[in-house]
N, C-alpha and C. Protein backbone atom coordinates (compact mmCIF):
# COMPACT_ATOMS: atom_id res chain seq x y z
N UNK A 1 -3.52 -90.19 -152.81
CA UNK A 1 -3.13 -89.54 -151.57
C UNK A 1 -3.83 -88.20 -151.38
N UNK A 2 -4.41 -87.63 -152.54
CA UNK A 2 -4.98 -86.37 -152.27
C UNK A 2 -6.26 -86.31 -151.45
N UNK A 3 -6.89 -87.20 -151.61
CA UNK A 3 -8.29 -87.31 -150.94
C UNK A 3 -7.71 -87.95 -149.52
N UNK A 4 -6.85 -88.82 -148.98
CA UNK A 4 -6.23 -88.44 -147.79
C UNK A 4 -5.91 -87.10 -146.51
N UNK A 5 -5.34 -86.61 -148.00
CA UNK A 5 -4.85 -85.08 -147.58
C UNK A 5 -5.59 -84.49 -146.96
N UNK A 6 -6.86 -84.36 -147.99
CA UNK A 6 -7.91 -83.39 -147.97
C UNK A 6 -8.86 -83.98 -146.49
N UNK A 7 -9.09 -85.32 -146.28
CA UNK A 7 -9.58 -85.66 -145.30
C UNK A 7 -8.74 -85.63 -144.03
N UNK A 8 -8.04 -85.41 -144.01
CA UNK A 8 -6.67 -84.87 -143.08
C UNK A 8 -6.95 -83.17 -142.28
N UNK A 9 -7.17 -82.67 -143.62
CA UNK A 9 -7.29 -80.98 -144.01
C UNK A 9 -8.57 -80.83 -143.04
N UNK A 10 -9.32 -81.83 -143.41
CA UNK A 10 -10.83 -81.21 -142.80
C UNK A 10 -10.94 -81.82 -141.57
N UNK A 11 -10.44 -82.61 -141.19
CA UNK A 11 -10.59 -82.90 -139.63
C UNK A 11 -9.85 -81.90 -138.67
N UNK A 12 -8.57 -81.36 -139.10
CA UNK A 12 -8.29 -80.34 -138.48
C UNK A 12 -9.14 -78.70 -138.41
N UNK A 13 -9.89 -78.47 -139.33
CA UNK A 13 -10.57 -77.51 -139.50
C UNK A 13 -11.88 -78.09 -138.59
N UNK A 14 -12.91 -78.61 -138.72
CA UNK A 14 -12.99 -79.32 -137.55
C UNK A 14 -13.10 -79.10 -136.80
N UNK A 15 -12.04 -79.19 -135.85
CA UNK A 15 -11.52 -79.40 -134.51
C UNK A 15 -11.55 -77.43 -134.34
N UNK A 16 -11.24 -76.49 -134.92
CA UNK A 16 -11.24 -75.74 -135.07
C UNK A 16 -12.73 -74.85 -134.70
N UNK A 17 -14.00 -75.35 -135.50
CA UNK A 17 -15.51 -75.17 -135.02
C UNK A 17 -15.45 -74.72 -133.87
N UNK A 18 -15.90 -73.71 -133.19
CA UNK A 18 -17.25 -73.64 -132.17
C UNK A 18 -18.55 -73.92 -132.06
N UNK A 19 -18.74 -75.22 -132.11
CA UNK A 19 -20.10 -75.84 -132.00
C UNK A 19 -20.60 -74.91 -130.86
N UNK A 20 -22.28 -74.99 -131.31
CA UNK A 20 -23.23 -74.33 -130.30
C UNK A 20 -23.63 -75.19 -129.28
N UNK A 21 -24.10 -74.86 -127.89
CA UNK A 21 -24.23 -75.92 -127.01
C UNK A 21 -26.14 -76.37 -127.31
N UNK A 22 -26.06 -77.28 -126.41
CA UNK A 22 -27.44 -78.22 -126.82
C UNK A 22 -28.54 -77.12 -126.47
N UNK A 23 -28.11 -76.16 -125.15
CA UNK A 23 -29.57 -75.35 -125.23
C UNK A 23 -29.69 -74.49 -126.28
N UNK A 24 -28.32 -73.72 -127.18
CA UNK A 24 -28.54 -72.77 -127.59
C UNK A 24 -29.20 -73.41 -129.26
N UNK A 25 -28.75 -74.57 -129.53
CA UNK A 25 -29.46 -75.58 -130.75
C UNK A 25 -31.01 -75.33 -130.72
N UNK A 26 -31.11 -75.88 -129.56
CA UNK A 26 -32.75 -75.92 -128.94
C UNK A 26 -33.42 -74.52 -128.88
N UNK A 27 -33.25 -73.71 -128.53
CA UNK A 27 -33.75 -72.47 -128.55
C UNK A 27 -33.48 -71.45 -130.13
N UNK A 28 -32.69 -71.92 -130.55
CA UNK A 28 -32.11 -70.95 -131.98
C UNK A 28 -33.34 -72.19 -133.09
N UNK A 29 -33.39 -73.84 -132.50
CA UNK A 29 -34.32 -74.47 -133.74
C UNK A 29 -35.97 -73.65 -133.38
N UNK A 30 -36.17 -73.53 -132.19
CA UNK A 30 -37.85 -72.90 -131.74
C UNK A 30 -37.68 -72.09 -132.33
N UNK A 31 -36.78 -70.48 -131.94
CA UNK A 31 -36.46 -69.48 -133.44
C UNK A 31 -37.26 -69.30 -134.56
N UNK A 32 -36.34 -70.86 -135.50
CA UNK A 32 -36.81 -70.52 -136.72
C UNK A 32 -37.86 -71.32 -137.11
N UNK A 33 -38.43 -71.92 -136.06
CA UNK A 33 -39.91 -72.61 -136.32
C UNK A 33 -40.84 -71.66 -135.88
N UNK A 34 -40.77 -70.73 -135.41
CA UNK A 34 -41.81 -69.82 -134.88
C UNK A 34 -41.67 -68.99 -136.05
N UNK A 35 -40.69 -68.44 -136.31
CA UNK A 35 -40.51 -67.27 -137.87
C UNK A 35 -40.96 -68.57 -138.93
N UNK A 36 -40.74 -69.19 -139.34
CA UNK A 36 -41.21 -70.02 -140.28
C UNK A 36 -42.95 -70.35 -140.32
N UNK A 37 -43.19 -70.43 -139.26
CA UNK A 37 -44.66 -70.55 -139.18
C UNK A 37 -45.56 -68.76 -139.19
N UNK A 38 -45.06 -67.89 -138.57
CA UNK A 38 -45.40 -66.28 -138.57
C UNK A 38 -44.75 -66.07 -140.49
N UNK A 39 -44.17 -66.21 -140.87
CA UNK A 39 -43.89 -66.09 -142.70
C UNK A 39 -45.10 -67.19 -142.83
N UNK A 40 -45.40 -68.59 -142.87
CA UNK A 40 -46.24 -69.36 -143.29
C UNK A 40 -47.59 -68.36 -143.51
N UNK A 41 -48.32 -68.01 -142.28
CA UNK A 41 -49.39 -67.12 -142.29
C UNK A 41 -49.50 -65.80 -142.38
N UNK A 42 -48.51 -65.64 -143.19
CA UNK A 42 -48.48 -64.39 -143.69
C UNK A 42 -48.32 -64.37 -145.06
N UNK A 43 -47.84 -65.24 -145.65
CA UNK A 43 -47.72 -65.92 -147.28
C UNK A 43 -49.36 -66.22 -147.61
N UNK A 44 -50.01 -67.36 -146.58
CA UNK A 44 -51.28 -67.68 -146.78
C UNK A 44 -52.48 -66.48 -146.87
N UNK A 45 -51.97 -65.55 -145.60
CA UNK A 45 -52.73 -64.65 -145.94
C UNK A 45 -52.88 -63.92 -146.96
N UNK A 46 -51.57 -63.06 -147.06
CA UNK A 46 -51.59 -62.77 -149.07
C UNK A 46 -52.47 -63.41 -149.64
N UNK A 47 -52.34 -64.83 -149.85
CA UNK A 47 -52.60 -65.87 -150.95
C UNK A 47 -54.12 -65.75 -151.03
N UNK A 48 -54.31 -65.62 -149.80
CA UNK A 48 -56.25 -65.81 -149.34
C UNK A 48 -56.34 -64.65 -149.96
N UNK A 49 -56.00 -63.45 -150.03
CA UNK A 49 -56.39 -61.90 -150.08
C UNK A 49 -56.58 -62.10 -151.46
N UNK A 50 -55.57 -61.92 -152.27
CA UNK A 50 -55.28 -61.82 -153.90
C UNK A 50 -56.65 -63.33 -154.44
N UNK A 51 -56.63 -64.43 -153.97
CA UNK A 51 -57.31 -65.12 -154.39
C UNK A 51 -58.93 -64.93 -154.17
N UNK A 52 -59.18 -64.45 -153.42
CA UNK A 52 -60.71 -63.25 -153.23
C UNK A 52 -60.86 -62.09 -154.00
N UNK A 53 -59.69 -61.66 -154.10
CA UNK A 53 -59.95 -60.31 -155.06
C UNK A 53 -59.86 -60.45 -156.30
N UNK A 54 -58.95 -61.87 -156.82
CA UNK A 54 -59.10 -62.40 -158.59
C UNK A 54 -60.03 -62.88 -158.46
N UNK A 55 -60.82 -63.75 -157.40
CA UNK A 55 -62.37 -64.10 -158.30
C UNK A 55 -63.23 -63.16 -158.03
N UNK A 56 -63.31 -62.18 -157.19
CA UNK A 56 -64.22 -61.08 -157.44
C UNK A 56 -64.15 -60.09 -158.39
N UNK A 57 -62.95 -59.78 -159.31
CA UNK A 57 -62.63 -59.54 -160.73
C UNK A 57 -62.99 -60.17 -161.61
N UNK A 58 -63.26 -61.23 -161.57
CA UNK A 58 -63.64 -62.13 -162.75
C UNK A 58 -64.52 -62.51 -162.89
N UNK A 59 -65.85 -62.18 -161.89
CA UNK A 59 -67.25 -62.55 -161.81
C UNK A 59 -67.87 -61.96 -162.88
């Protein structure tokens, strides 16, 4: 009965949520695909930088 309960428990909590509406999904997922891609090329860049400057150390 406990796993009843508990599935009981969480449907009322649930119901409780303020889901976000479909535009604000849509505009908050562009968000973090635009920051995810601006961090992407900015990681790469590092990566390019340091990896030019260790083989020009090691020549």
């Amino acid at each position: 009965m406990k796993a009843l309960d508990f599935l009981k428990e969480v449907r009322v909590e649930l119901s409780k949520v303020v889901w976000p509406t479909r535009d604000q999904t849509i505009r908050l997922t562009f968000i973090v695909i635009f920051i995810t891609v601006i961090v992407a090329f900015f990681i790469g860049g590092i990566d390019y930088i340091f990896t030019n400057v260790s083989s020009y150390l090691y020549k």
